[in-house]
C-alpha atoms as a PDB file:
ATOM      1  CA  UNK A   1       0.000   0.000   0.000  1.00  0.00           C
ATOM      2  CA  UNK A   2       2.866   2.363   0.791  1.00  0.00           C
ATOM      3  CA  UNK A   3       4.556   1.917  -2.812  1.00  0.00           C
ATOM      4  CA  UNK A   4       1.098   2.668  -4.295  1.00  0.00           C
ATOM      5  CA  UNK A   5       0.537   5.647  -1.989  1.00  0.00           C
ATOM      6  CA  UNK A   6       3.880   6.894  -2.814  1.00  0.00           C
ATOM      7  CA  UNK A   7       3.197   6.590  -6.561  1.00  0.00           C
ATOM      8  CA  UNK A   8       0.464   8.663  -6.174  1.00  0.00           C
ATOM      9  CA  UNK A   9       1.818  11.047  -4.915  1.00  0.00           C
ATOM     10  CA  UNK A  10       3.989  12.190  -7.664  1.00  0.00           C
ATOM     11  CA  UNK A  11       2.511  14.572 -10.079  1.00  0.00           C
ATOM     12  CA  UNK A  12       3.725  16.116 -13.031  1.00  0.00           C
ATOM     13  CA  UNK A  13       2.232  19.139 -11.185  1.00  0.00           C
ATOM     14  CA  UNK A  14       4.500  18.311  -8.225  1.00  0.00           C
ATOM     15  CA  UNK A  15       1.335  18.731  -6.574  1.00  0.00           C
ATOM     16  CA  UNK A  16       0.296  15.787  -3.967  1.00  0.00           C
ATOM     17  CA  UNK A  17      -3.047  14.254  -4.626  1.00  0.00           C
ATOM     18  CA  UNK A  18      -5.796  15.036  -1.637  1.00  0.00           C
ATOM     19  CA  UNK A  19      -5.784  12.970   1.035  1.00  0.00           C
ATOM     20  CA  UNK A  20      -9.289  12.199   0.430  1.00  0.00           C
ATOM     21  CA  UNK A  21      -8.684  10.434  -2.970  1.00  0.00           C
ATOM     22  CA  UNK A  22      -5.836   8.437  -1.342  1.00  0.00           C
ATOM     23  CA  UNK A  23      -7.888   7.213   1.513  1.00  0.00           C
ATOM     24  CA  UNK A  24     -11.095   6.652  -0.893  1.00  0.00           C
ATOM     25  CA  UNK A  25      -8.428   5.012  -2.857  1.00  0.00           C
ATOM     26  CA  UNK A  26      -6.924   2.742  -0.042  1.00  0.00           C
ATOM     27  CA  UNK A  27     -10.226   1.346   0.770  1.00  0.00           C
ATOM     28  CA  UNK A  28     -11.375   0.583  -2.183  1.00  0.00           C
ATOM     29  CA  UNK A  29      -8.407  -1.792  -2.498  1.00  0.00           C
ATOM     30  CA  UNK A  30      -9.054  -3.355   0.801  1.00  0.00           C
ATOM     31  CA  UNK A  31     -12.526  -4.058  -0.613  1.00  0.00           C
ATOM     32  CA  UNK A  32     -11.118  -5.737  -3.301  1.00  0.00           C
ATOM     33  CA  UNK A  33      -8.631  -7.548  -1.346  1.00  0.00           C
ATOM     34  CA  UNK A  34     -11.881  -8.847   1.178  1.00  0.00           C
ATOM     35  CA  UNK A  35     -14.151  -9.747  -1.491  1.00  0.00           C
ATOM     36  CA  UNK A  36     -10.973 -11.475  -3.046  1.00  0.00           C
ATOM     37  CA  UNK A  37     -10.462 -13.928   0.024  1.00  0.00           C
ATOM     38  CA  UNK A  38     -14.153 -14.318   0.063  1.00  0.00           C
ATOM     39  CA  UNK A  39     -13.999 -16.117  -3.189  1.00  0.00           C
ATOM     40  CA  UNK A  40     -11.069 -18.199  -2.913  1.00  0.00           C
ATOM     41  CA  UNK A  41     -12.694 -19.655   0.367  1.00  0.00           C
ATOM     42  CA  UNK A  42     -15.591 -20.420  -1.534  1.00  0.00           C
ATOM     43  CA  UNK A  43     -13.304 -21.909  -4.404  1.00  0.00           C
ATOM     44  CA  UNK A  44     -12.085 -23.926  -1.407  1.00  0.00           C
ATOM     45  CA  UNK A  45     -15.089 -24.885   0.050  1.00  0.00           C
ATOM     46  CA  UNK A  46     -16.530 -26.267  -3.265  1.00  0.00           C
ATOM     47  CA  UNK A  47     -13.057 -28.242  -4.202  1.00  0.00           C
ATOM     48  CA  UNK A  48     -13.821 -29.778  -1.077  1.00  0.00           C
ATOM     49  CA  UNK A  49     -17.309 -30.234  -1.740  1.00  0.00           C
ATOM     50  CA  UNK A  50     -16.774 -32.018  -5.703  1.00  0.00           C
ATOM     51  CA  UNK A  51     -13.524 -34.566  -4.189  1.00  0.00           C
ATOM     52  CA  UNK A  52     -16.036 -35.569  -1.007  1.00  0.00           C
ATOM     53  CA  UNK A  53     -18.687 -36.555  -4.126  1.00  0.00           C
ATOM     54  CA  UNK A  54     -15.772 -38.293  -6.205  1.00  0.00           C
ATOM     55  CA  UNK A  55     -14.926 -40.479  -3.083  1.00  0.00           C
ATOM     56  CA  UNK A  56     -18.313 -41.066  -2.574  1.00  0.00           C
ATOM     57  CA  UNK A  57     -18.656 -42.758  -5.619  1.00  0.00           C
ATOM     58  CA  UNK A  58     -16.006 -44.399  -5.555  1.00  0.00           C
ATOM     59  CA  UNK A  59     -16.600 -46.269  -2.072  1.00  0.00           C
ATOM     60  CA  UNK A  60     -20.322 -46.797  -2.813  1.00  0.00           C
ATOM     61  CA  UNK A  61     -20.447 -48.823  -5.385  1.00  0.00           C
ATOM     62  CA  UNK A  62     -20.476 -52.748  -5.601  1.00  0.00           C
ATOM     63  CA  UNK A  63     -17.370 -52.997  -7.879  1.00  0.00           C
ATOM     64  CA  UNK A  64     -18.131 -56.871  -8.181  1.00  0.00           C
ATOM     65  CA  UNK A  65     -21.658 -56.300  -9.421  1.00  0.00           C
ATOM     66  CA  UNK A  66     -20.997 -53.196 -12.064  1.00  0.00           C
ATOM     67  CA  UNK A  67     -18.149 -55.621 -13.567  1.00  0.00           C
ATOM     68  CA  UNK A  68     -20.812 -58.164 -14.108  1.00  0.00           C
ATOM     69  CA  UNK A  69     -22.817 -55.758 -16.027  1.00  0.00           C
ATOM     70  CA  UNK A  70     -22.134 -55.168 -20.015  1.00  0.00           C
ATOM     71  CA  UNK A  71     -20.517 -51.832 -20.402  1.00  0.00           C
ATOM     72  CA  UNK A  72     -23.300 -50.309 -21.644  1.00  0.00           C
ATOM     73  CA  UNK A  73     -25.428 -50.900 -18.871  1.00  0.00           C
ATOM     74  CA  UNK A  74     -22.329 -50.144 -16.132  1.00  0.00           C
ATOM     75  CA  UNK A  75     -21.969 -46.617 -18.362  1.00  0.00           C
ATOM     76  CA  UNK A  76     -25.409 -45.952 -17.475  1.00  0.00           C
ATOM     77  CA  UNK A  77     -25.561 -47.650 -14.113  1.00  0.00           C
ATOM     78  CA  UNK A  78     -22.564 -45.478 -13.168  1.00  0.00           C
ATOM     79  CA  UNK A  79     -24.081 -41.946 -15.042  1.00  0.00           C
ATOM     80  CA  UNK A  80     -27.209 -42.645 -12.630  1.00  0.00           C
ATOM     81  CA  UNK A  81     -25.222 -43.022  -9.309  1.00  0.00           C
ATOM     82  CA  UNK A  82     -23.359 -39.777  -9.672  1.00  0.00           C
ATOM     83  CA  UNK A  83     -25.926 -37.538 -10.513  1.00  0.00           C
ATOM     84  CA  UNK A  84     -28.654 -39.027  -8.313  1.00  0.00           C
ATOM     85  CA  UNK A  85     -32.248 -39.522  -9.302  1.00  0.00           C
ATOM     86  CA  UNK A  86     -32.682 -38.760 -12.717  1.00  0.00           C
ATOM     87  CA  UNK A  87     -34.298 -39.298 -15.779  1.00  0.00           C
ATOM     88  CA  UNK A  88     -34.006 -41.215 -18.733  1.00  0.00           C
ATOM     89  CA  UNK A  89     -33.946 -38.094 -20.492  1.00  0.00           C
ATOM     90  CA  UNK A  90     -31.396 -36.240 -18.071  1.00  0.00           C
ATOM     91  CA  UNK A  91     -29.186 -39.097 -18.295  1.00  0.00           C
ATOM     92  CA  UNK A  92     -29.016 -39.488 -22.354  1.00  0.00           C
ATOM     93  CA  UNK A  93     -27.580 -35.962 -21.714  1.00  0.00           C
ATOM     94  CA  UNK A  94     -24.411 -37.225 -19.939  1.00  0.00           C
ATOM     95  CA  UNK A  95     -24.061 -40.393 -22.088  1.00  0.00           C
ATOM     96  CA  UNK A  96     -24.995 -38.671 -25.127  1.00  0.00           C
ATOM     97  CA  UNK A  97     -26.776 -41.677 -26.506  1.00  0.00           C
ATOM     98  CA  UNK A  98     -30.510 -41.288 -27.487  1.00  0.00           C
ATOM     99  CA  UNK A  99     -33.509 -41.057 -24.456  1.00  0.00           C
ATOM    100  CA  UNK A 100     -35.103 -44.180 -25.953  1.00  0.00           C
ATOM    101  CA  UNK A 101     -31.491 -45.908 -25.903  1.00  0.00           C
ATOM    102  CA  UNK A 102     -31.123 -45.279 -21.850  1.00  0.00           C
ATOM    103  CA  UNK A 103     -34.739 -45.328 -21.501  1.00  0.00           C
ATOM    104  CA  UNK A 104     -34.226 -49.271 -22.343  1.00  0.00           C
ATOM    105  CA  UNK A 105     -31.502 -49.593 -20.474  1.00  0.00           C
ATOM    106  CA  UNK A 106     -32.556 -47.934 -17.161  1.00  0.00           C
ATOM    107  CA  UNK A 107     -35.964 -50.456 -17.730  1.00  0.00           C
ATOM    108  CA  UNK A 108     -33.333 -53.527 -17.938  1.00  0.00           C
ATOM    109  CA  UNK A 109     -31.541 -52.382 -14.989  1.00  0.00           C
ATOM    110  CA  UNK A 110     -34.843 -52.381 -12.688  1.00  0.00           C
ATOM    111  CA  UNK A 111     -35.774 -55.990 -14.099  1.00  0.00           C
ATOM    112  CA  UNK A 112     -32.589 -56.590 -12.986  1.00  0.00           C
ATOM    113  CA  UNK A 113     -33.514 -55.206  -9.575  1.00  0.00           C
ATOM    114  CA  UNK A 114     -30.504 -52.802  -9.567  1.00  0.00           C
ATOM    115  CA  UNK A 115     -32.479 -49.228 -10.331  1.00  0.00           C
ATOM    116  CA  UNK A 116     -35.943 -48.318  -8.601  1.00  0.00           C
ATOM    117  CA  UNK A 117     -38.177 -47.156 -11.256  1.00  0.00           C
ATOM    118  CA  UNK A 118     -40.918 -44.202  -9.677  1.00  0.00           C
ATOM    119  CA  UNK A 119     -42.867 -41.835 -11.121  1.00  0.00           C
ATOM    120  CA  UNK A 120     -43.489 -38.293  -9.889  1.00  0.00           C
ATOM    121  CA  UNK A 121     -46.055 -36.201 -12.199  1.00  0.00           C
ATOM    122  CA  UNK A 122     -45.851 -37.086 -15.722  1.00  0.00           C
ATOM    123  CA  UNK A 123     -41.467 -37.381 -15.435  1.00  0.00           C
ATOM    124  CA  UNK A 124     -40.419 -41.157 -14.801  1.00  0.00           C
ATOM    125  CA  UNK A 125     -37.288 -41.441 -12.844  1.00  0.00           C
ATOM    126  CA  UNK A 126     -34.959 -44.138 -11.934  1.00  0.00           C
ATOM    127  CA  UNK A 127     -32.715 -44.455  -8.570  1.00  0.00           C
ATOM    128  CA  UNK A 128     -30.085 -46.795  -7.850  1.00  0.00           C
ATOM    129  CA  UNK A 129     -31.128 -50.102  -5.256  1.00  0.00           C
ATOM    130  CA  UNK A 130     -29.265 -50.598  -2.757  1.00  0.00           C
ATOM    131  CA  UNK A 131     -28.196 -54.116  -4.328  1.00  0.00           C
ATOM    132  CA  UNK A 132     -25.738 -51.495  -6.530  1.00  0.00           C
ATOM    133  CA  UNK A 133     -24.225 -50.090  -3.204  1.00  0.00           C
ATOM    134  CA  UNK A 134     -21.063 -51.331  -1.186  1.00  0.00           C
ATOM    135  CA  UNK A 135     -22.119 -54.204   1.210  1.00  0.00           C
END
């Protein structure tokens, strides 16, 4: 803050800038510099949040029953586990394969009794059973 101040303070006019624009100056900085730490806790807070979900994945899943699935059905199985509740619609999305594609496979995944198939409204959506999770 000092180099800046001092910096100011040279003028071609050798005149010093007021006092008032220095100080209105100087806080406005320290503004900056608080809303600055602000966001990198945030930053922090959601890096935190995103690696928590990754090793939630990762430790709830029945690795011995998603290797005994083909791999477009594991794809799919694992697409519905990290984004939660979906539908076949919302997952086609994130596997960018047609609805009617993961629409069938979501369906053989519940005969399968690994997805819970339940309706809410008009929207059909599909959960993973808790035959998927870690025992």
């Amino acid at each position: 803050m000092i180099v800046i101040m001092n910096i100011l303070m040279i003028n071609a006019g050798d005149k010093i800038l007021d006092s008032e624009l220095l100080k209105e100056i100087v806080y406005n900085l320290k503004e900056i510099n608080s809303k600055l730490d602000r966001l990198v806790v945030q930053a922090e807070c959601r890096e935190e949040q995103v690696s928590e979900k990754i090793r939630n994945v990762a430790d709830s899943l029945d690795v011995i029953t998603l290797l005994s699935l083909p791999d477009h059905l594991r794809k799919t199985a694992t697409t519905l586990f990290e984004i939660g509740p979906a539908t076949a619609d919302e997952i086609s999305n994130v596997t960018n394969k047609e609805r009617a594609v993961e629409s069938n496979y979501l369906n053989q995944l519940v005969r399968m009794n690994h997805v819970k198939k339940y309706r809410e409204g008009r929207k059909v959506y599909f959960r993973i059973n808790q035959s998927l999770r870690k025992r």
